[in-house]
N, C-alpha and C. Protein backbone atom coordinates (compact mmCIF):
# COMPACT_ATOMS: atom_id res chain seq x y z
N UNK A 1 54.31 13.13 -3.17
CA UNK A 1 54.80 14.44 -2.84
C UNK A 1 53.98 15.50 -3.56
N UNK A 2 53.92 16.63 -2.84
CA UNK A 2 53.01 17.54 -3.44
C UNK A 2 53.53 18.97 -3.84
N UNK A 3 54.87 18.92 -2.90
CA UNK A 3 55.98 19.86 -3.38
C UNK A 3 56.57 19.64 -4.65
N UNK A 4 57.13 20.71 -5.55
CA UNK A 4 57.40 19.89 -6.74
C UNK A 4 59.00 19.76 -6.21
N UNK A 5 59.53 18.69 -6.84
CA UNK A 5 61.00 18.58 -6.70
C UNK A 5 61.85 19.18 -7.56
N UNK A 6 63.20 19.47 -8.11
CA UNK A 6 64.21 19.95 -8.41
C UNK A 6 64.92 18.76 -8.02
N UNK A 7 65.24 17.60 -9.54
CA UNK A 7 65.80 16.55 -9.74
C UNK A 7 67.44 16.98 -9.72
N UNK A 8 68.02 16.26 -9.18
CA UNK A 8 69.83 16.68 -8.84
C UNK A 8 69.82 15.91 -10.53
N UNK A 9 70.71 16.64 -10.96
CA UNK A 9 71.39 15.98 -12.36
C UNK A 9 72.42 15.91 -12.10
N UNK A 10 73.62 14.78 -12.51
CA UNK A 10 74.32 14.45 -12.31
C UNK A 10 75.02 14.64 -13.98
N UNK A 11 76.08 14.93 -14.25
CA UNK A 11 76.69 14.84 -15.33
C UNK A 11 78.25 14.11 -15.58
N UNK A 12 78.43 13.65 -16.48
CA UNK A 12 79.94 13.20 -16.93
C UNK A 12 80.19 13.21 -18.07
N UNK A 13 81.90 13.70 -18.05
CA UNK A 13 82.35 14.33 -19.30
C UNK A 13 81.30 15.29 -19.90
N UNK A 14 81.09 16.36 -18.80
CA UNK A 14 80.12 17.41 -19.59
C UNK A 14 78.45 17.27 -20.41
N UNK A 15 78.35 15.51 -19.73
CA UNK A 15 76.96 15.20 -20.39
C UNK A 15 76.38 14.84 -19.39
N UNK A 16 74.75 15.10 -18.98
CA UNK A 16 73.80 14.33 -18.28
C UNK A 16 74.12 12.59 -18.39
N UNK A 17 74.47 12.39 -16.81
CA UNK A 17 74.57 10.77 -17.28
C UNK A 17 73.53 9.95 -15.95
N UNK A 18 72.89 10.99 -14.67
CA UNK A 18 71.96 9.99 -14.19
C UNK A 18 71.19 11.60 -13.15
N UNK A 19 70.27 10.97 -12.94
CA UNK A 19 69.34 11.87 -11.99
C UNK A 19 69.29 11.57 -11.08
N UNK A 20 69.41 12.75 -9.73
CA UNK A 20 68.74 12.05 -7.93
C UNK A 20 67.51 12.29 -8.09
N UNK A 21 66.30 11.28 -7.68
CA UNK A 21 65.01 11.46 -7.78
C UNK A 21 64.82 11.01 -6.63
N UNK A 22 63.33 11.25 -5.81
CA UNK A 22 62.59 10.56 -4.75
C UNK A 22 62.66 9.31 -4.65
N UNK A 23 62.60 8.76 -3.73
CA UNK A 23 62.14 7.17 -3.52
C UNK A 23 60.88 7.23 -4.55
N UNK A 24 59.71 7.74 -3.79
CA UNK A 24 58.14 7.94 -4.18
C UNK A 24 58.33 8.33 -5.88
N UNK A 25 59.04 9.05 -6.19
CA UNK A 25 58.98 9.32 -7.54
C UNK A 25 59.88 8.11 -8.34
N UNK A 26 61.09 7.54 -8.17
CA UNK A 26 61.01 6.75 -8.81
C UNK A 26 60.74 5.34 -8.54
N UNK A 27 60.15 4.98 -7.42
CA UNK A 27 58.91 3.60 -7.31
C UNK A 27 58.08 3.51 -8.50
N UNK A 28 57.55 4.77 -8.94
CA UNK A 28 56.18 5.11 -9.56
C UNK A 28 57.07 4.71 -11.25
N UNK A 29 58.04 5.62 -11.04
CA UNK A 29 58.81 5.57 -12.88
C UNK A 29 59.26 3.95 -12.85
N UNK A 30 59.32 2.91 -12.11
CA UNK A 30 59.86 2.21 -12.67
C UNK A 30 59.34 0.99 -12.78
N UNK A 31 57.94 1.68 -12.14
CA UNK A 31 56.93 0.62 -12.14
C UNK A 31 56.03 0.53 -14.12
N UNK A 32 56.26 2.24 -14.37
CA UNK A 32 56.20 2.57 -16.18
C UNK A 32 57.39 1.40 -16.61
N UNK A 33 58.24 1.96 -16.20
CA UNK A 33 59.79 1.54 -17.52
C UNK A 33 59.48 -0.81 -17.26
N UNK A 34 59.18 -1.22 -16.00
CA UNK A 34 58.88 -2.42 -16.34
C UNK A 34 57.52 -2.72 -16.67
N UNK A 35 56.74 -1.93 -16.84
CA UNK A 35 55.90 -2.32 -17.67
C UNK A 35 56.26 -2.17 -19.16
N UNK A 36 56.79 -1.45 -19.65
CA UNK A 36 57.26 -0.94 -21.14
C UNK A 36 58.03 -2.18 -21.70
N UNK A 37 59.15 -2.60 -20.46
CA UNK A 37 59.66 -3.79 -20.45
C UNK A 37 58.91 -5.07 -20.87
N UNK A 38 58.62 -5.22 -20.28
CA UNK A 38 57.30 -6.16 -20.35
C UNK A 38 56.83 -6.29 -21.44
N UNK A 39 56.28 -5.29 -22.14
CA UNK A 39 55.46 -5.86 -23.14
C UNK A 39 56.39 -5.91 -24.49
N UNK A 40 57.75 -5.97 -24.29
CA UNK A 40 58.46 -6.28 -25.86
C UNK A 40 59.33 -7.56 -25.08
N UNK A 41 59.29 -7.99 -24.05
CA UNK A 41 60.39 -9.06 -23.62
C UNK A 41 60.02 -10.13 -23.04
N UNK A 42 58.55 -10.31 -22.98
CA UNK A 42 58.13 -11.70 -23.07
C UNK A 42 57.41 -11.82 -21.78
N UNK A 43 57.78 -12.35 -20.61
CA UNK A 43 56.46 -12.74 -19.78
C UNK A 43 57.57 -11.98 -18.19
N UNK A 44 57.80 -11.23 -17.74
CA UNK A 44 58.90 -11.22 -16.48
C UNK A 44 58.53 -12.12 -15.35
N UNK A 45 59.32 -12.27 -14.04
CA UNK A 45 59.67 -13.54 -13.30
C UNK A 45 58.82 -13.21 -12.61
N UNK A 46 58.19 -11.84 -11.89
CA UNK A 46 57.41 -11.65 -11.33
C UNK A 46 56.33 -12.30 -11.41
N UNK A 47 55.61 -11.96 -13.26
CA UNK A 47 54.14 -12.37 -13.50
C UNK A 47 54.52 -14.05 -13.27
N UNK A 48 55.46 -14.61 -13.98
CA UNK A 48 55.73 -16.05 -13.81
C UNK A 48 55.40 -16.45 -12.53
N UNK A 49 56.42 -15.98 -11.26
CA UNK A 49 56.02 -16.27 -9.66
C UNK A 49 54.57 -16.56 -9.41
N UNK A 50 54.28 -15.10 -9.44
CA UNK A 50 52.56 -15.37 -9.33
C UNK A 50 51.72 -16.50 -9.96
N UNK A 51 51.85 -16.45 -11.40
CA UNK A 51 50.98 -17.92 -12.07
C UNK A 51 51.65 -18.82 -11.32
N UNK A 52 52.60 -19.07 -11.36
CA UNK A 52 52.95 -20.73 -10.91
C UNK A 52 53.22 -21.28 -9.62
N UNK A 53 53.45 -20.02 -8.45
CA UNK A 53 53.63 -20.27 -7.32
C UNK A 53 52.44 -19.99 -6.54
N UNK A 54 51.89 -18.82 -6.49
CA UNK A 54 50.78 -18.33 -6.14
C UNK A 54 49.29 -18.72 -6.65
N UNK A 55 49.41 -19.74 -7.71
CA UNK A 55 48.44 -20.13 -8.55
C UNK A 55 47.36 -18.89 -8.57
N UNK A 56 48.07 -17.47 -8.87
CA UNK A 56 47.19 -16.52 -9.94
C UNK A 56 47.01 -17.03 -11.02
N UNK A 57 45.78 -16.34 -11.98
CA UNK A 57 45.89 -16.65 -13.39
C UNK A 57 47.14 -15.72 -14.04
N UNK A 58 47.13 -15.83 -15.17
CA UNK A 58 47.86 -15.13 -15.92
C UNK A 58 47.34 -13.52 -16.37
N UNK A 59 46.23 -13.58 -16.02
CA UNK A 59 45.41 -12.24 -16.49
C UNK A 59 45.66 -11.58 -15.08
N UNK A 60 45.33 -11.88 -14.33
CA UNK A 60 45.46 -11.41 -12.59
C UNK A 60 47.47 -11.13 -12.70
N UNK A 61 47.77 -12.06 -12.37
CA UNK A 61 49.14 -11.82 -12.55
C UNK A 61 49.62 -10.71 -13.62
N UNK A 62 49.47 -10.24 -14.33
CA UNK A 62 49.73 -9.35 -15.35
C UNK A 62 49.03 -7.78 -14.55
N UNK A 63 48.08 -8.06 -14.53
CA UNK A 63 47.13 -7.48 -13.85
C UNK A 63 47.81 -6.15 -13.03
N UNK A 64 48.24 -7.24 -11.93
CA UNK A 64 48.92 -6.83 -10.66
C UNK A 64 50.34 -6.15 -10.73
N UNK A 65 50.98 -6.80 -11.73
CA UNK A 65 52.61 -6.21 -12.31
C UNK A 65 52.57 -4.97 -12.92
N UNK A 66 52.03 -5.03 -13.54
CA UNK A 66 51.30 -3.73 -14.69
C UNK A 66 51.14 -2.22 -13.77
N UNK A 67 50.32 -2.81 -12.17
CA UNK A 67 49.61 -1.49 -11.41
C UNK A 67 48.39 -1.54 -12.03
N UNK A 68 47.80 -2.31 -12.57
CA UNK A 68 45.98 -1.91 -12.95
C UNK A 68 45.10 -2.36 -11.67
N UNK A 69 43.98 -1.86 -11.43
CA UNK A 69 43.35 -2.21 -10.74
C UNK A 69 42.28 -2.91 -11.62
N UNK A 70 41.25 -3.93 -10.67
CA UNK A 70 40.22 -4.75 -11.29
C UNK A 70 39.27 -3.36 -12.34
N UNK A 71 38.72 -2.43 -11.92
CA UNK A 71 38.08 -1.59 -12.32
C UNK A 71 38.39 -1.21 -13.06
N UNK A 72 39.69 -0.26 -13.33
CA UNK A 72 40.12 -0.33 -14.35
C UNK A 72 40.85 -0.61 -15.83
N UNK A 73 40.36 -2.04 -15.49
CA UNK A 73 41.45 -3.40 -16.49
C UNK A 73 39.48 -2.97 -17.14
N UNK A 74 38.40 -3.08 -16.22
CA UNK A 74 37.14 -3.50 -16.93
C UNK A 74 37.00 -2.29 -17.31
N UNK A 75 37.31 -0.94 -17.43
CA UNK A 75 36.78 0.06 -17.54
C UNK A 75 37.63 0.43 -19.19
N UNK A 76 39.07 -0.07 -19.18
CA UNK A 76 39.29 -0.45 -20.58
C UNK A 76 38.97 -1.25 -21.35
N UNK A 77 38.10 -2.13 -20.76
CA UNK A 77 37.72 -3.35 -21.85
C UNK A 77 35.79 -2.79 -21.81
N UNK A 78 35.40 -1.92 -21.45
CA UNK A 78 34.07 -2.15 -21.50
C UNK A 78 33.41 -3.01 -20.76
N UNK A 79 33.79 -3.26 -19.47
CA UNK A 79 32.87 -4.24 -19.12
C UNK A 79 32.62 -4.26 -17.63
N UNK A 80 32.13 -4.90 -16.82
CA UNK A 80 32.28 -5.00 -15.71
C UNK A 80 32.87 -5.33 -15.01
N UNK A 81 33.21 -4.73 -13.64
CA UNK A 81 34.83 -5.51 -12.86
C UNK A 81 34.15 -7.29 -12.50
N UNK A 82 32.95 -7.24 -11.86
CA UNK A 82 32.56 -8.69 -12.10
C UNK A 82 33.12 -10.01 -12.84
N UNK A 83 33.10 -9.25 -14.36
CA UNK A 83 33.37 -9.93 -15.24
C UNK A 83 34.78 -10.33 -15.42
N UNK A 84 35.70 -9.25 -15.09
CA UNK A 84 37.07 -9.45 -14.50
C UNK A 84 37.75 -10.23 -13.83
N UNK A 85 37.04 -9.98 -12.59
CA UNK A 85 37.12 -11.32 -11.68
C UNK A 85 36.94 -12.83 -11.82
N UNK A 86 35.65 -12.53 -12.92
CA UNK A 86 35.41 -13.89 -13.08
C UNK A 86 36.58 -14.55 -14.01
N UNK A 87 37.38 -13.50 -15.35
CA UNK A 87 38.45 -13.83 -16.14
C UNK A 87 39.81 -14.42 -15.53
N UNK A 88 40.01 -13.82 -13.46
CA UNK A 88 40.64 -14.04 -12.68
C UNK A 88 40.86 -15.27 -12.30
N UNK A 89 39.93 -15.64 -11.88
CA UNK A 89 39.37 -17.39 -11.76
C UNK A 89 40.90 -18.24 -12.07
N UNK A 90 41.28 -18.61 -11.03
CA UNK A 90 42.24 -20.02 -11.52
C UNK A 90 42.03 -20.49 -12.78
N UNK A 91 41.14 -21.51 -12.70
CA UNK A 91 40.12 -22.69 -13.52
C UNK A 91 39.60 -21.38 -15.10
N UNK A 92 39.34 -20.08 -14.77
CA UNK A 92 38.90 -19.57 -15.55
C UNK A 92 39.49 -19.89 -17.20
N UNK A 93 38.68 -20.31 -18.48
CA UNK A 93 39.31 -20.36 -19.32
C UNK A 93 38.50 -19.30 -20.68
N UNK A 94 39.31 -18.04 -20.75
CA UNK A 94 38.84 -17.20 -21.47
C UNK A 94 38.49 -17.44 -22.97
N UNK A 95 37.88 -17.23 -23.90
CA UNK A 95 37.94 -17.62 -25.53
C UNK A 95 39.36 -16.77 -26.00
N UNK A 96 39.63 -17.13 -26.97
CA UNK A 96 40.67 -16.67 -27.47
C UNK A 96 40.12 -14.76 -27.91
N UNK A 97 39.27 -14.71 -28.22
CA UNK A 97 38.72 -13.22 -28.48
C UNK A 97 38.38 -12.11 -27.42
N UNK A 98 38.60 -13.37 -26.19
CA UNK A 98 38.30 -12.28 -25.12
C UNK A 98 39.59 -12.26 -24.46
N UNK A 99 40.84 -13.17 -24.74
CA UNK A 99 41.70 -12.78 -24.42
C UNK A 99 42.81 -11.74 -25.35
N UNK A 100 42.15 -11.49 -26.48
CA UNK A 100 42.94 -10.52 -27.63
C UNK A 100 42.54 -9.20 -26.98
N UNK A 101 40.85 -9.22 -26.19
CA UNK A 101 40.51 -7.90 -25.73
C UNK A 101 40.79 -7.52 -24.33
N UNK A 102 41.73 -8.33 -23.43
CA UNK A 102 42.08 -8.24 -22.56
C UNK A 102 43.93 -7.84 -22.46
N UNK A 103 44.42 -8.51 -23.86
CA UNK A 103 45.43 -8.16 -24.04
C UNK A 103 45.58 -6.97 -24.39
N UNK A 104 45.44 -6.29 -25.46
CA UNK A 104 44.68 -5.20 -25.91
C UNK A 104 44.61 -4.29 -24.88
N UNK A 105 43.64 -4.25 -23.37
CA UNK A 105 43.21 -3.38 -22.41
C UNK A 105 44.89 -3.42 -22.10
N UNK A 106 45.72 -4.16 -21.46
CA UNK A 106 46.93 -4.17 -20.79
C UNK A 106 48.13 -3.81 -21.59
N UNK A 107 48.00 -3.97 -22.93
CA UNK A 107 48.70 -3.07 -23.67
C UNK A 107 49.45 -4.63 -23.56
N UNK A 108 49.65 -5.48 -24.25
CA UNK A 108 50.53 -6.91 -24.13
C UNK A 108 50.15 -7.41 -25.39
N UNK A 109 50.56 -8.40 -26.21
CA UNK A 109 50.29 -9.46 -27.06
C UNK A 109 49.92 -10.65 -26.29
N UNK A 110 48.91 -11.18 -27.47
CA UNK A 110 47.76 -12.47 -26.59
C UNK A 110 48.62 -13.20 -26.27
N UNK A 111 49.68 -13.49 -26.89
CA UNK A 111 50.77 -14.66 -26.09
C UNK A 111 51.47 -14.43 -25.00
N UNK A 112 51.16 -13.45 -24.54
CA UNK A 112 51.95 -13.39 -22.87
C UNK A 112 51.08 -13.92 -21.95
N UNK A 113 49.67 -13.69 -22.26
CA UNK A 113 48.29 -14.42 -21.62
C UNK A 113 48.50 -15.79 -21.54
N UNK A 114 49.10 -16.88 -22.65
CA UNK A 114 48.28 -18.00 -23.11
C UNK A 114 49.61 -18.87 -21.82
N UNK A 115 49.96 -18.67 -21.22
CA UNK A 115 50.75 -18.63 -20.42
C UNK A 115 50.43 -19.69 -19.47
């Protein structure tokens, strides 16, 4: 949307207790709040689905939950989306240092990776 909105507030007992927002606007917020999620509560069912059903990696799967694109997962790590892809790889098996700097880019601890 390019109009700005005027969020309905909703109040009880005289306090703000929820907001009417857009579809489009909160798709986008809650795609933030489970990522935020995410990185203090361990691995969600989503990224799980993907690794184990979809045989994504765990870096791809994260990847994709998150909203990063290939470009810019490499554009936080310094590197090339190439190189990304190649970290994508099923079979791919990263060093432990390149998965601290991949964790790191996604904002996660290496143990949600080792997955």
């Amino acid at each position: 949307m390019n109009t700005p909105t005027d969020y309905q507030k909703i109040e009880y007992n005289g306090k703000p207790a929820y907001v009417l927002v857009p579809w489009e606007d909160w798709d986008r917020i809650k795609r933030l709040i489970d990522a935020e999620r995410a990185k203090t509560s361990g691995i969600p069912q989503e990224v799980v689905e993907a690794h184990l059903l979809r045989d994504d990696s765990i870096i791809k799967a994260w990847r994709e939950y998150l909203g990063i694109t290939q470009k810019q997962l490499a554009t936080r790590m310094g590197i090339s989306q190439s190189s990304v892809v190649k970290f994508e790889r099923p079979d791919s098996r990263p060093r432990l240092v390149t998965l601290q700097k991949i964790a790191k880019a996604l904002e996660l601890n290496v143990g949600q990776l080792l997955g």
